[in-house]
PDB file of N, CA and C in Angstrom:
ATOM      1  N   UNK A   1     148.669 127.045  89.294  1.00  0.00           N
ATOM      2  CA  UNK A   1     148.279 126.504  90.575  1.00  0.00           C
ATOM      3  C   UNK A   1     146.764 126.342  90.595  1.00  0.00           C
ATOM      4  N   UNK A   2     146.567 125.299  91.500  1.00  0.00           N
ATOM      5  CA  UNK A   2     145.008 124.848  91.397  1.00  0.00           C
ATOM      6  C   UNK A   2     144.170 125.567  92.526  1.00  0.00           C
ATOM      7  N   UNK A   3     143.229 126.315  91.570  1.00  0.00           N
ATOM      8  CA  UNK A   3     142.437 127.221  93.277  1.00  0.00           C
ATOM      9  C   UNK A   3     141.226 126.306  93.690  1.00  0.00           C
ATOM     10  N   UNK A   4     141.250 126.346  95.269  1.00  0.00           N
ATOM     11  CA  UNK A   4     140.612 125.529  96.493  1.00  0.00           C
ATOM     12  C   UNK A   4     139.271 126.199  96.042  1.00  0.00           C
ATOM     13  N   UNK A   5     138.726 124.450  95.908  1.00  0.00           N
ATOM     14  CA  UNK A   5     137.091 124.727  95.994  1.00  0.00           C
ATOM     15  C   UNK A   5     136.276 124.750  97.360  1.00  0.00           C
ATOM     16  N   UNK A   6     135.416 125.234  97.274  1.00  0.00           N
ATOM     17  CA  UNK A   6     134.805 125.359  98.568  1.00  0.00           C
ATOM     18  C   UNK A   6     134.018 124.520  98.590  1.00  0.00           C
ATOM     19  N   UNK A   7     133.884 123.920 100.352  1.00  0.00           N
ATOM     20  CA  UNK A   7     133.791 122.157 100.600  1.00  0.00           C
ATOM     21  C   UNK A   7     132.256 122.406 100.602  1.00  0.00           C
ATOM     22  N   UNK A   8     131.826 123.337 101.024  1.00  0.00           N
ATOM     23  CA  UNK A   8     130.222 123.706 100.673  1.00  0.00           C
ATOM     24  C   UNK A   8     129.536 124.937 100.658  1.00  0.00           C
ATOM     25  N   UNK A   9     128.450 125.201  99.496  1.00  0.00           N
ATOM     26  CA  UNK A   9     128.009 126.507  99.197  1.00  0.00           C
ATOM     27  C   UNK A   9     127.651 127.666 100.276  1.00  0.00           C
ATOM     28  N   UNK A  10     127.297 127.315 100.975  1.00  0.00           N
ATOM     29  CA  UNK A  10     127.326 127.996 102.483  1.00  0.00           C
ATOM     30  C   UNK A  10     127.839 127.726 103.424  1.00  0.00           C
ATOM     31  N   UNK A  11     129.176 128.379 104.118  1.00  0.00           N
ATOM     32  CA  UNK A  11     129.410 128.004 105.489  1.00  0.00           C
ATOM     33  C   UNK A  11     130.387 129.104 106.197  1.00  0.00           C
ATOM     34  N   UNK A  12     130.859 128.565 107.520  1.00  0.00           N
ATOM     35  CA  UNK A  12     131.713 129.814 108.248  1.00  0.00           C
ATOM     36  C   UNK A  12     132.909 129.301 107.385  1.00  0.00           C
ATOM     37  N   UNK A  13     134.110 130.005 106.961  1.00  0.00           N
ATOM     38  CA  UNK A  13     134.951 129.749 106.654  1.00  0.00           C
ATOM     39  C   UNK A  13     136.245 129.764 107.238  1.00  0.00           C
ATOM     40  N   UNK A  14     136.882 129.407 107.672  1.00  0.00           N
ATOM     41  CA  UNK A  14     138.141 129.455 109.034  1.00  0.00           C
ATOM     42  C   UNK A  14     139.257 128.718 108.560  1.00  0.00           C
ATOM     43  N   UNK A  15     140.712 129.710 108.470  1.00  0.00           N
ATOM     44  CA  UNK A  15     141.298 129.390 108.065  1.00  0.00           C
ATOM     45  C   UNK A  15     142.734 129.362 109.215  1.00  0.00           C
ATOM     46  N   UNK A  16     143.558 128.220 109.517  1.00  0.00           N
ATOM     47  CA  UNK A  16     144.351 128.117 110.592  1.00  0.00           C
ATOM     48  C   UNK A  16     145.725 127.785 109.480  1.00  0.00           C
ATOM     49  N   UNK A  17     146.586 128.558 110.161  1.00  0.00           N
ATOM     50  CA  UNK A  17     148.203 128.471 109.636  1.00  0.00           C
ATOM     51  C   UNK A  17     149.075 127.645 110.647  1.00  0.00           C
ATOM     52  N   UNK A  18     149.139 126.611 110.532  1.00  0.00           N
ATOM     53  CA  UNK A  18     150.214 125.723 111.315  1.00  0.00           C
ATOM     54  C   UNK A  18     151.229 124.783 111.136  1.00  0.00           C
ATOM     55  N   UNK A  19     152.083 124.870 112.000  1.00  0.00           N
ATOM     56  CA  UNK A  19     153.399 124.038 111.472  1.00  0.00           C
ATOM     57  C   UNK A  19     153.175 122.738 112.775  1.00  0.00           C
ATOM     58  N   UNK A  20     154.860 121.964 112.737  1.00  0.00           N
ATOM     59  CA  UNK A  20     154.798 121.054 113.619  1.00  0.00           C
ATOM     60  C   UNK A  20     154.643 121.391 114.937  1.00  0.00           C
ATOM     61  N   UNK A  21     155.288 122.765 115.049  1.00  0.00           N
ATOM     62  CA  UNK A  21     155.413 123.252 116.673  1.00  0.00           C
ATOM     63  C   UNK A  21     153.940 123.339 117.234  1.00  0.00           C
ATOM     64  N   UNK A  22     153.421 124.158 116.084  1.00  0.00           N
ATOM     65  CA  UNK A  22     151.898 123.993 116.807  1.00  0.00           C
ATOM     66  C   UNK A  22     150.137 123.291 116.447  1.00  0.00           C
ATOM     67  N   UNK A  23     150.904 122.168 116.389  1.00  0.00           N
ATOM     68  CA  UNK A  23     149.918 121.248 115.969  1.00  0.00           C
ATOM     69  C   UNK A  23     149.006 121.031 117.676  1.00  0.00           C
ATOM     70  N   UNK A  24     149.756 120.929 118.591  1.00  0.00           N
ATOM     71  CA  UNK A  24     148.801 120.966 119.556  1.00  0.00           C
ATOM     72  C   UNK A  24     147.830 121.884 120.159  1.00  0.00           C
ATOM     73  N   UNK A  25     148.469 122.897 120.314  1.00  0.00           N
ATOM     74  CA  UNK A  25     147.754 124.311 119.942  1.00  0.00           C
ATOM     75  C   UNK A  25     146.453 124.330 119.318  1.00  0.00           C
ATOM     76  N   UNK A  26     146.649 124.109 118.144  1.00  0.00           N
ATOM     77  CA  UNK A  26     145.914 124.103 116.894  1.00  0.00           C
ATOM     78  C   UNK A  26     144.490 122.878 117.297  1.00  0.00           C
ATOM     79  N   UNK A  27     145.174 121.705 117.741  1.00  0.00           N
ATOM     80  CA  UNK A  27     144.240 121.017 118.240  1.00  0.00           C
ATOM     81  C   UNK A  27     142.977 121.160 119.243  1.00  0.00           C
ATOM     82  N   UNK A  28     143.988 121.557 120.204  1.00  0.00           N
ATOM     83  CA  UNK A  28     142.660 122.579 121.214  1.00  0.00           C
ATOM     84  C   UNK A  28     141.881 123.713 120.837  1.00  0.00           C
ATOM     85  N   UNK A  29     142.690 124.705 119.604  1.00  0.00           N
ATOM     86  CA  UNK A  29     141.855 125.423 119.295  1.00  0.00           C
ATOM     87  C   UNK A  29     140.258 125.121 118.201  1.00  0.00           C
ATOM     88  N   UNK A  30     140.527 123.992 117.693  1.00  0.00           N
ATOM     89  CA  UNK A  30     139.524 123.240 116.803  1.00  0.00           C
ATOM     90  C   UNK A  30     138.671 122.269 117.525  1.00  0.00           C
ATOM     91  N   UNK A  31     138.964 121.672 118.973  1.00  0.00           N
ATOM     92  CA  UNK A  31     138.238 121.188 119.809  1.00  0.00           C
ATOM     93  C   UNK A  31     137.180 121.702 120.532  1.00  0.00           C
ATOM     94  N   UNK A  32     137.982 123.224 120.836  1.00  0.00           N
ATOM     95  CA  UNK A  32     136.771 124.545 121.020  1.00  0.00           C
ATOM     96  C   UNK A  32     135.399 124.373 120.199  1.00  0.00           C
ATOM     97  N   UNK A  33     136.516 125.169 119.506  1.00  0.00           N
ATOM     98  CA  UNK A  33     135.581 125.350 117.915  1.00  0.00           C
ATOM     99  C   UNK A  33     134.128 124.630 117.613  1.00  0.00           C
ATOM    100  N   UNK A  34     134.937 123.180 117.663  1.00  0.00           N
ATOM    101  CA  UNK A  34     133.802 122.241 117.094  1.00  0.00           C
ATOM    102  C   UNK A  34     132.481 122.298 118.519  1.00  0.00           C
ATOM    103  N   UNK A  35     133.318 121.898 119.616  1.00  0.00           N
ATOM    104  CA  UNK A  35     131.736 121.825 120.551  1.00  0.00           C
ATOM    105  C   UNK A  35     131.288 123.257 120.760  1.00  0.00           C
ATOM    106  N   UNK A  36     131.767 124.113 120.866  1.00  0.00           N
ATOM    107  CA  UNK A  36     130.802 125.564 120.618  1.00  0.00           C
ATOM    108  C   UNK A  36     130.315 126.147 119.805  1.00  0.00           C
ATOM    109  N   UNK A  37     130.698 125.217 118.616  1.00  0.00           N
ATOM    110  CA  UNK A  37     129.998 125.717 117.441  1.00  0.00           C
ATOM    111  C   UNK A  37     127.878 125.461 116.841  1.00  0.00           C
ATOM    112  N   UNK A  38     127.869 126.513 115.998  1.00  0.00           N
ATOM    113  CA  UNK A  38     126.391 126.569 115.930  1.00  0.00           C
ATOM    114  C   UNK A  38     125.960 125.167 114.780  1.00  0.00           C
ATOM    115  N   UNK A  39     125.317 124.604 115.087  1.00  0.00           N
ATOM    116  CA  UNK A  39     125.464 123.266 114.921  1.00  0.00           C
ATOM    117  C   UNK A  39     124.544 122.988 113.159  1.00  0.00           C
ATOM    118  N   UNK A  40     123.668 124.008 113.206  1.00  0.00           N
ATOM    119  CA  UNK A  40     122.925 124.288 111.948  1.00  0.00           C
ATOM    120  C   UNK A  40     124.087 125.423 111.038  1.00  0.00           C
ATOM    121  N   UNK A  41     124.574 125.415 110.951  1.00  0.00           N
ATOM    122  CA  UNK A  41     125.772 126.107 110.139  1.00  0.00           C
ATOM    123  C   UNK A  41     126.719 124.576 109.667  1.00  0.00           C
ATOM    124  N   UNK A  42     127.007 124.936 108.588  1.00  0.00           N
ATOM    125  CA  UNK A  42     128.276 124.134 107.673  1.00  0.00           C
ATOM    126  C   UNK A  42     130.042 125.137 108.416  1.00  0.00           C
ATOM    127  N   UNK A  43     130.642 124.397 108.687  1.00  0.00           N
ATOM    128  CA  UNK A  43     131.853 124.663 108.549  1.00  0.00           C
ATOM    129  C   UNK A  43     133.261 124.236 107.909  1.00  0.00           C
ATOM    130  N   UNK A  44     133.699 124.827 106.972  1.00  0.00           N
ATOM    131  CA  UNK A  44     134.864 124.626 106.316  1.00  0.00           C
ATOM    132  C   UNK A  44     136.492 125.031 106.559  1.00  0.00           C
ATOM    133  N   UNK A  45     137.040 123.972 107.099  1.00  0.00           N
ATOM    134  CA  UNK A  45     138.200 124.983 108.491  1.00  0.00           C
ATOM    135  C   UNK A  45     139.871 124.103 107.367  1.00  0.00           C
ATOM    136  N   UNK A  46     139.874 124.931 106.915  1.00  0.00           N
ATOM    137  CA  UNK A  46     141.045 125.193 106.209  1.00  0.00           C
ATOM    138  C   UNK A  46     142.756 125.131 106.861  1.00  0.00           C
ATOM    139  N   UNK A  47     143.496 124.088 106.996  1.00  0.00           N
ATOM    140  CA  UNK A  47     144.847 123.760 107.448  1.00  0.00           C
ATOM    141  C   UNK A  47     146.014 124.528 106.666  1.00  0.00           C
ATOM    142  N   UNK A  48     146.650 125.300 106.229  1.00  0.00           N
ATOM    143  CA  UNK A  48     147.712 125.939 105.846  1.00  0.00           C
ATOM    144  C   UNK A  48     149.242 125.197 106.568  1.00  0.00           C
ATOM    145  N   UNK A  49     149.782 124.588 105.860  1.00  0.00           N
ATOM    146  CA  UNK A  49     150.873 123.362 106.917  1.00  0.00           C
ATOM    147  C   UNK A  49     151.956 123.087 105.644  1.00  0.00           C
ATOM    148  N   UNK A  50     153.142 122.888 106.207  1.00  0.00           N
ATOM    149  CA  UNK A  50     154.212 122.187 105.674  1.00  0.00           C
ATOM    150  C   UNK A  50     154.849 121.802 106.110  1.00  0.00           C
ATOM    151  N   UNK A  51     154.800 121.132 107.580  1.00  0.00           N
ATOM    152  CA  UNK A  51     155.395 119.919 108.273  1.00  0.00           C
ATOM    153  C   UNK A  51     154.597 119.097 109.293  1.00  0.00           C
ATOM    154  N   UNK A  52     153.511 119.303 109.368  1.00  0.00           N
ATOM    155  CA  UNK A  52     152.858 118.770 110.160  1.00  0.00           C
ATOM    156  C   UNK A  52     152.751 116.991 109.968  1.00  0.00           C
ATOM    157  N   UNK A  53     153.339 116.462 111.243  1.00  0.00           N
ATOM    158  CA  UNK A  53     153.456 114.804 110.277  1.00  0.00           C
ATOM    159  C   UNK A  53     151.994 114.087 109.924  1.00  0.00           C
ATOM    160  N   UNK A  54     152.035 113.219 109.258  1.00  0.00           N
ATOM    161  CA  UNK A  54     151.236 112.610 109.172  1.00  0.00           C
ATOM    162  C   UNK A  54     150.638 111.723 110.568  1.00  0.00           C
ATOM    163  N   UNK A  55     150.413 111.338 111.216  1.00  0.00           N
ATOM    164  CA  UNK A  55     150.049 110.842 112.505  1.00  0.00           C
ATOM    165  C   UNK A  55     149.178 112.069 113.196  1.00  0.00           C
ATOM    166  N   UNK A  56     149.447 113.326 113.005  1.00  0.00           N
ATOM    167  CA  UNK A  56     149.112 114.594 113.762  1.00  0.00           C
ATOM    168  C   UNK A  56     147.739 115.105 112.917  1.00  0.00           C
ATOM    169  N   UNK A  57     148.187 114.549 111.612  1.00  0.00           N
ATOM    170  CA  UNK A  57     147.262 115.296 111.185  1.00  0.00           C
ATOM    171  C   UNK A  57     145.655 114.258 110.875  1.00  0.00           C
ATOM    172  N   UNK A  58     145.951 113.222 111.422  1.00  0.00           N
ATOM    173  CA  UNK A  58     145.077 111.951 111.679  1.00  0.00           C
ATOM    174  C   UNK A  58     144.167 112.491 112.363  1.00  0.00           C
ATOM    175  N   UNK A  59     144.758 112.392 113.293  1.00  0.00           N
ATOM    176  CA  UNK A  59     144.159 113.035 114.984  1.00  0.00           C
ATOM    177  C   UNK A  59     143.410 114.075 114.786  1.00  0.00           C
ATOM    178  N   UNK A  60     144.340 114.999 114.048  1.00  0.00           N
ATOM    179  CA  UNK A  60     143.278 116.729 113.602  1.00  0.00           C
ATOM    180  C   UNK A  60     142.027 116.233 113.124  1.00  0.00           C
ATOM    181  N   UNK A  61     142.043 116.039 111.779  1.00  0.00           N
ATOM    182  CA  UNK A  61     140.563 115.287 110.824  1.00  0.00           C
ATOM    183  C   UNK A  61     140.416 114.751 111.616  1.00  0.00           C
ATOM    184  N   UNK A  62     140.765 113.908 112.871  1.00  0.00           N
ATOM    185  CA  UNK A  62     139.845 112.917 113.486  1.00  0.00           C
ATOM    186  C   UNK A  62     138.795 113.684 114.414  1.00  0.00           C
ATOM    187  N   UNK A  63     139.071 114.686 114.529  1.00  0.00           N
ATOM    188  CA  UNK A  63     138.351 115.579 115.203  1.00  0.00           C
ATOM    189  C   UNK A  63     136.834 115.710 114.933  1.00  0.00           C
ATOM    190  N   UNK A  64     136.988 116.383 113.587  1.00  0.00           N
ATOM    191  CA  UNK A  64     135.709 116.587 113.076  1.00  0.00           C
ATOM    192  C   UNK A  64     135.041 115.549 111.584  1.00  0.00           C
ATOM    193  N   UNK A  65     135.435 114.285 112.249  1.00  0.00           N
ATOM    194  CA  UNK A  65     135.295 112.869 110.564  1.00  0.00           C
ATOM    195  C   UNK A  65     133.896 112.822 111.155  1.00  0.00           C
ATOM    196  N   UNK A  66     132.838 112.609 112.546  1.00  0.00           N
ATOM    197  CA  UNK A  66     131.890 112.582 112.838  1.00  0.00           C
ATOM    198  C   UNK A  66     130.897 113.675 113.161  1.00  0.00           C
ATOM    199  N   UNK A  67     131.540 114.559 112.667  1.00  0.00           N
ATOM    200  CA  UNK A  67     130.492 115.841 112.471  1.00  0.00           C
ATOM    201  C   UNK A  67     129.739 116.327 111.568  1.00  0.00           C
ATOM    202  N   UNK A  68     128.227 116.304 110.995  1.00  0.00           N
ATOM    203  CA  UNK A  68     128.264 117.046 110.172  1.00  0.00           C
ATOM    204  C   UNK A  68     127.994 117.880 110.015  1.00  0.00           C
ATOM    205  N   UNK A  69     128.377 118.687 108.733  1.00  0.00           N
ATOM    206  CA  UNK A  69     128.527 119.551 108.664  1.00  0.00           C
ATOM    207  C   UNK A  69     130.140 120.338 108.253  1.00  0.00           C
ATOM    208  N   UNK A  70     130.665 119.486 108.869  1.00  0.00           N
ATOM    209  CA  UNK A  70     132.386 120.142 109.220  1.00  0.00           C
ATOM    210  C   UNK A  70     133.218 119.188 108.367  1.00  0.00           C
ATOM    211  N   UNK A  71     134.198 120.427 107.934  1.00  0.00           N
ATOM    212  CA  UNK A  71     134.989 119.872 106.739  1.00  0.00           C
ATOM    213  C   UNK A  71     136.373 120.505 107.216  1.00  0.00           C
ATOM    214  N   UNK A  72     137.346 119.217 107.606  1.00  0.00           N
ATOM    215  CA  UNK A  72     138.417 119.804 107.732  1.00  0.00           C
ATOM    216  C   UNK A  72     139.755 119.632 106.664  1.00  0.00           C
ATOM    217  N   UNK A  73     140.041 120.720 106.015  1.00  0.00           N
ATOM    218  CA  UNK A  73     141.452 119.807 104.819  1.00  0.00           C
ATOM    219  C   UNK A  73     142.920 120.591 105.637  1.00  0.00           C
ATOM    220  N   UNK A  74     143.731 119.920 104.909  1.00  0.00           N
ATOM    221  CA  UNK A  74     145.255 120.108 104.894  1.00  0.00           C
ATOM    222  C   UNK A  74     145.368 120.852 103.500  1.00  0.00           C
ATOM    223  N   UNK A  75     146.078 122.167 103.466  1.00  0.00           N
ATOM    224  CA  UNK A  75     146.711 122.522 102.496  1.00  0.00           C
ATOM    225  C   UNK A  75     148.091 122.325 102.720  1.00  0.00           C
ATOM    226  N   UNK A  76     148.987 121.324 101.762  1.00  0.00           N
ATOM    227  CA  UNK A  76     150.510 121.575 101.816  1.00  0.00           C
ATOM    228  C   UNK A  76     151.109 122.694 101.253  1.00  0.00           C
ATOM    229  N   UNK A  77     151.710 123.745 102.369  1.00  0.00           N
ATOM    230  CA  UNK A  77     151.819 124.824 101.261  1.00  0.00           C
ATOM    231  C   UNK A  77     153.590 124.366 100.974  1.00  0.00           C
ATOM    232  N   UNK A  78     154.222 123.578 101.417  1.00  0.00           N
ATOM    233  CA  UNK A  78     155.524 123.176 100.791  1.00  0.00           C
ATOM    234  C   UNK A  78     155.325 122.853  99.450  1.00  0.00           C
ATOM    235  N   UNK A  79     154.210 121.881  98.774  1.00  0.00           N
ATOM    236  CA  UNK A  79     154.055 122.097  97.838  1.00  0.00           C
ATOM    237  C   UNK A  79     153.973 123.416  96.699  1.00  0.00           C
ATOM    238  N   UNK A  80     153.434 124.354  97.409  1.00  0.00           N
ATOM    239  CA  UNK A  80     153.310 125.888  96.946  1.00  0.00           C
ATOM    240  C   UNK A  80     154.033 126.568  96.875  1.00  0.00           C
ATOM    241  N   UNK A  81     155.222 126.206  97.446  1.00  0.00           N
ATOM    242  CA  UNK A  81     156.526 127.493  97.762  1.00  0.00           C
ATOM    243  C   UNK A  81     157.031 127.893  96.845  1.00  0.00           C
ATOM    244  N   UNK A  82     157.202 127.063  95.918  1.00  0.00           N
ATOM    245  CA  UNK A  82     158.057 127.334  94.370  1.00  0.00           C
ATOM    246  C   UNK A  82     156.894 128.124  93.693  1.00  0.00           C
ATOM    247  N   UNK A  83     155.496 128.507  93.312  1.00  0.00           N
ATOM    248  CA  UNK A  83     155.233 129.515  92.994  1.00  0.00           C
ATOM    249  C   UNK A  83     155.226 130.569  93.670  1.00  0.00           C
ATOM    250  N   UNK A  84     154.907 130.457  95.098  1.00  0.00           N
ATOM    251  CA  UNK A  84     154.990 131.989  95.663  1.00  0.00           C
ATOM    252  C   UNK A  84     156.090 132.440  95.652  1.00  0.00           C
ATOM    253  N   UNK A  85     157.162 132.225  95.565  1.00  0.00           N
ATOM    254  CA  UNK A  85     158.338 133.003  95.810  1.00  0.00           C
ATOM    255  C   UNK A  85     159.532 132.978  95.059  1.00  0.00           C
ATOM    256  N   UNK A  86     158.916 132.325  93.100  1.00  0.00           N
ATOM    257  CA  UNK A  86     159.612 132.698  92.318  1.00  0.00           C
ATOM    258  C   UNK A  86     159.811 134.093  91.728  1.00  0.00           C
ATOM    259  N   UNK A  87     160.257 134.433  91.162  1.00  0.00           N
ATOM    260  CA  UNK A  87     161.036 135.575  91.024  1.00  0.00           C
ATOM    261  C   UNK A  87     161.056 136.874  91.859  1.00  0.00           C
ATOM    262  N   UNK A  88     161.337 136.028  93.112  1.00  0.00           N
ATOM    263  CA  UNK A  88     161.845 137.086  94.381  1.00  0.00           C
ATOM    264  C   UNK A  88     162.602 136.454  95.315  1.00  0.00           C
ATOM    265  N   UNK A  89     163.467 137.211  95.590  1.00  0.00           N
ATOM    266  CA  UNK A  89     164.710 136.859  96.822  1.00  0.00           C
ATOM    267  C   UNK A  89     163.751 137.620  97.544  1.00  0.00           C
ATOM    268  N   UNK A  90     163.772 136.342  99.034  1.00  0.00           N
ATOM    269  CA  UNK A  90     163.311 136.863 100.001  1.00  0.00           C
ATOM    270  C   UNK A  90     163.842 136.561 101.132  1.00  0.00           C
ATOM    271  N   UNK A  91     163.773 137.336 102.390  1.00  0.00           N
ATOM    272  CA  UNK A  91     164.621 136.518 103.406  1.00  0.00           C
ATOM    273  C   UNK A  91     163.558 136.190 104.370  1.00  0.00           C
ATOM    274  N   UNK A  92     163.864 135.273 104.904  1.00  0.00           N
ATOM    275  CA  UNK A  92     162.695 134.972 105.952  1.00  0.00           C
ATOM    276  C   UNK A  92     163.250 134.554 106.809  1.00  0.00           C
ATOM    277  N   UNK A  93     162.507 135.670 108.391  1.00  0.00           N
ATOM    278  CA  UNK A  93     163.314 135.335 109.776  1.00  0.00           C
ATOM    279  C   UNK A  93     163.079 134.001 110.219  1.00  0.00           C
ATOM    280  N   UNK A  94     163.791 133.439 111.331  1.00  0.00           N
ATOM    281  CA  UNK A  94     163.694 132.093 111.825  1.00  0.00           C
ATOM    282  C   UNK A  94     162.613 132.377 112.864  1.00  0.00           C
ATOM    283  N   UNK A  95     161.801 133.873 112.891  1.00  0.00           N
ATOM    284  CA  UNK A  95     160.835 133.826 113.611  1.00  0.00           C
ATOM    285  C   UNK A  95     159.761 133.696 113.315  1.00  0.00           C
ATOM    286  N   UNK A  96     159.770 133.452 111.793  1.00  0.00           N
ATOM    287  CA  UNK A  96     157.985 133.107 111.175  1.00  0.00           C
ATOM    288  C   UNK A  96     158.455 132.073 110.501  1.00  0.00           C
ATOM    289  N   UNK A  97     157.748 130.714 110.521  1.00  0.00           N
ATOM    290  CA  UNK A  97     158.020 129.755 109.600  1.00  0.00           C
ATOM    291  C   UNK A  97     157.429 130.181 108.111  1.00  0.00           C
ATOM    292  N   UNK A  98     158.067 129.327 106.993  1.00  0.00           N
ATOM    293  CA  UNK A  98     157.830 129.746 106.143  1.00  0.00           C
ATOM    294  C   UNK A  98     156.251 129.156 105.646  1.00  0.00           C
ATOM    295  N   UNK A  99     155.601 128.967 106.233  1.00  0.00           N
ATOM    296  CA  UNK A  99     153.781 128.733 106.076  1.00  0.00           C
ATOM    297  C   UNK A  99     153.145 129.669 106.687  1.00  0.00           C
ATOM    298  N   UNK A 100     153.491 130.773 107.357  1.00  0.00           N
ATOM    299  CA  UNK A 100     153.423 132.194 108.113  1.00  0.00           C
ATOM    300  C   UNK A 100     153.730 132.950 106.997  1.00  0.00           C
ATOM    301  N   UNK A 101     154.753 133.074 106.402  1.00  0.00           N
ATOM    302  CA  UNK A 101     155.179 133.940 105.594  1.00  0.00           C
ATOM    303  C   UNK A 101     154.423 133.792 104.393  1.00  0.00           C
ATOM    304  N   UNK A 102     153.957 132.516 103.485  1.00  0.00           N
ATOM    305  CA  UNK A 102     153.439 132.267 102.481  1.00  0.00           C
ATOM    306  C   UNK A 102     151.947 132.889 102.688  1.00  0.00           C
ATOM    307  N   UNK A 103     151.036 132.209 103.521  1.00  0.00           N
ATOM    308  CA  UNK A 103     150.160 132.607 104.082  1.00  0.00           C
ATOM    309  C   UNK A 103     149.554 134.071 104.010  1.00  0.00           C
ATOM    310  N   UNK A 104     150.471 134.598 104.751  1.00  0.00           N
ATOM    311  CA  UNK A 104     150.048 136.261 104.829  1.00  0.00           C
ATOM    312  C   UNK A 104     150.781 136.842 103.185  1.00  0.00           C
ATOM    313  N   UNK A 105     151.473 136.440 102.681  1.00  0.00           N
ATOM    314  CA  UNK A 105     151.841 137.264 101.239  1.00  0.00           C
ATOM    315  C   UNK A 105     150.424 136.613 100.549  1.00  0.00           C
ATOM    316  N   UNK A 106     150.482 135.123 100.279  1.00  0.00           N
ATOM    317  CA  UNK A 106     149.446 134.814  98.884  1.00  0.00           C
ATOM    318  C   UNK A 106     148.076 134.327  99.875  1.00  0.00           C
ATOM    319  N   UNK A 107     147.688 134.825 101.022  1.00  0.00           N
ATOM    320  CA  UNK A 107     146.429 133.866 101.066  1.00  0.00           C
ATOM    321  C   UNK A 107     145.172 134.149 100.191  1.00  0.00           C
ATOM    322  N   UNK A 108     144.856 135.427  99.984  1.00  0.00           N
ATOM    323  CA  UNK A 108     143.692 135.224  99.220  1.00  0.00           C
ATOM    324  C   UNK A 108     144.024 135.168  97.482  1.00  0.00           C
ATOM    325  N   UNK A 109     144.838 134.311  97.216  1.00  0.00           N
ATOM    326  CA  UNK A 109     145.171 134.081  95.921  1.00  0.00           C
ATOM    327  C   UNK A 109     144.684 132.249  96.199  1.00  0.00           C
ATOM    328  N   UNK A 110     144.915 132.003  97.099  1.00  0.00           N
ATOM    329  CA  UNK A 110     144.758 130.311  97.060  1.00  0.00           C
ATOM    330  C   UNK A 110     142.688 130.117  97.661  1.00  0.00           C
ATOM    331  N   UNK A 111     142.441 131.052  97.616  1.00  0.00           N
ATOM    332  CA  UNK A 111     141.050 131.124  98.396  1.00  0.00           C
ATOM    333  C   UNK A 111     140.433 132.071  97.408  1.00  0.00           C
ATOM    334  N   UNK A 112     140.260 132.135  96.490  1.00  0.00           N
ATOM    335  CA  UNK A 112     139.650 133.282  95.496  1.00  0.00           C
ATOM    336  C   UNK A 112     138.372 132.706  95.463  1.00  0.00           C
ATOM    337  N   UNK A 113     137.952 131.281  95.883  1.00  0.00           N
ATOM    338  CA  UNK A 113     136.524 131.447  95.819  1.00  0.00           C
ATOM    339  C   UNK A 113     135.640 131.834  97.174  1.00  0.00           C
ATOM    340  N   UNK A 114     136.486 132.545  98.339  1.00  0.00           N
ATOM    341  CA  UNK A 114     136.092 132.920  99.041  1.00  0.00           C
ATOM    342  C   UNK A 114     135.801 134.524  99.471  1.00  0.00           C
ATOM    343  N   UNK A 115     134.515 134.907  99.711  1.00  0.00           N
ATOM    344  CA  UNK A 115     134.112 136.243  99.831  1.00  0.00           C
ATOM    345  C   UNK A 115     135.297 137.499 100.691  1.00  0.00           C
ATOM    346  N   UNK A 116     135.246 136.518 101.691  1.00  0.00           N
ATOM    347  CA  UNK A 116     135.888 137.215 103.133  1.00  0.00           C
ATOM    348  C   UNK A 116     137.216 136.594 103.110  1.00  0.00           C
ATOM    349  N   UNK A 117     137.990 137.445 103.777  1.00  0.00           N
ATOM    350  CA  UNK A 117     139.521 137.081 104.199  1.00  0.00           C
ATOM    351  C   UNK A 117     139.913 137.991 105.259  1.00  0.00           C
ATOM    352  N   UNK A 118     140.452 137.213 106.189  1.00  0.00           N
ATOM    353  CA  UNK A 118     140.754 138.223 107.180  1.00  0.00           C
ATOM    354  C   UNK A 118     141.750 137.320 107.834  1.00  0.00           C
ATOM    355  N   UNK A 119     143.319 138.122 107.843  1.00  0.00           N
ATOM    356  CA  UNK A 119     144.788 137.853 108.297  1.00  0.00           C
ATOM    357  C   UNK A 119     144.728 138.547 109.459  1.00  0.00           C
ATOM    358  N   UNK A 120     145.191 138.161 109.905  1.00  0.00           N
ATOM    359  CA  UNK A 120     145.665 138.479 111.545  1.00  0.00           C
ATOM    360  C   UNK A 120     147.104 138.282 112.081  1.00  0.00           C
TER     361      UNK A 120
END
């Protein structure tokens, strides 16, 4: 698997786990973000997603395409699933999607070039 480079040598690093349900959510919370944010700082705000449609996720990046400074990506972690969770049976409730579950088992395996990590 290919580890995520970092979009620039210094910045806050923020990482959001979301599916389709809460793409709106997610939206307001990055709308915050961006106008209260410290404007001489770089930010690199990291998407963790495996259904979010395409149209939604327009809108997201459209957020911050005129900022600079701010770097927003999509990680597909559907793409990822088949390494995290080969050679283990796992069950996963219908109360954490499975980009919740991936997330909190491998995140700082997909972020190793990052100092800090902090799950919640």
């Amino acid at each position: 698997m290919k580890k995520l480079q970092k979009a620039f040598e210094t910045s806050v690093n923020i990482c959001f786990v979301s599916d389709e349900k809460y793409a709106k959510p997610l939206c307001t919370s990055l709308y915050s973000l961006l106008y209260n944010r410290d404007k001489t700082r770089n930010y690199d705000i990291l998407i963790l997603q495996d259904d979010i449609p395409g149209e939604a996720q327009e809108q997201i990046h459209a957020l911050g395409k005129d900022e600079p400074g701010v770097s927003i990506r999509f990680i597909n972690m559907r793409e990822r699933k088949k390494f995290f969770f080969r050679k283990r049976q796992m069950r996963i409730t219908q109360q954490l999607s499975i980009t919740a579950c991936i997330c909190l088992m491998r995140c700082s395996q997909i972020m190793k070039k990052y100092c800090i990590l902090i799950a919640t």
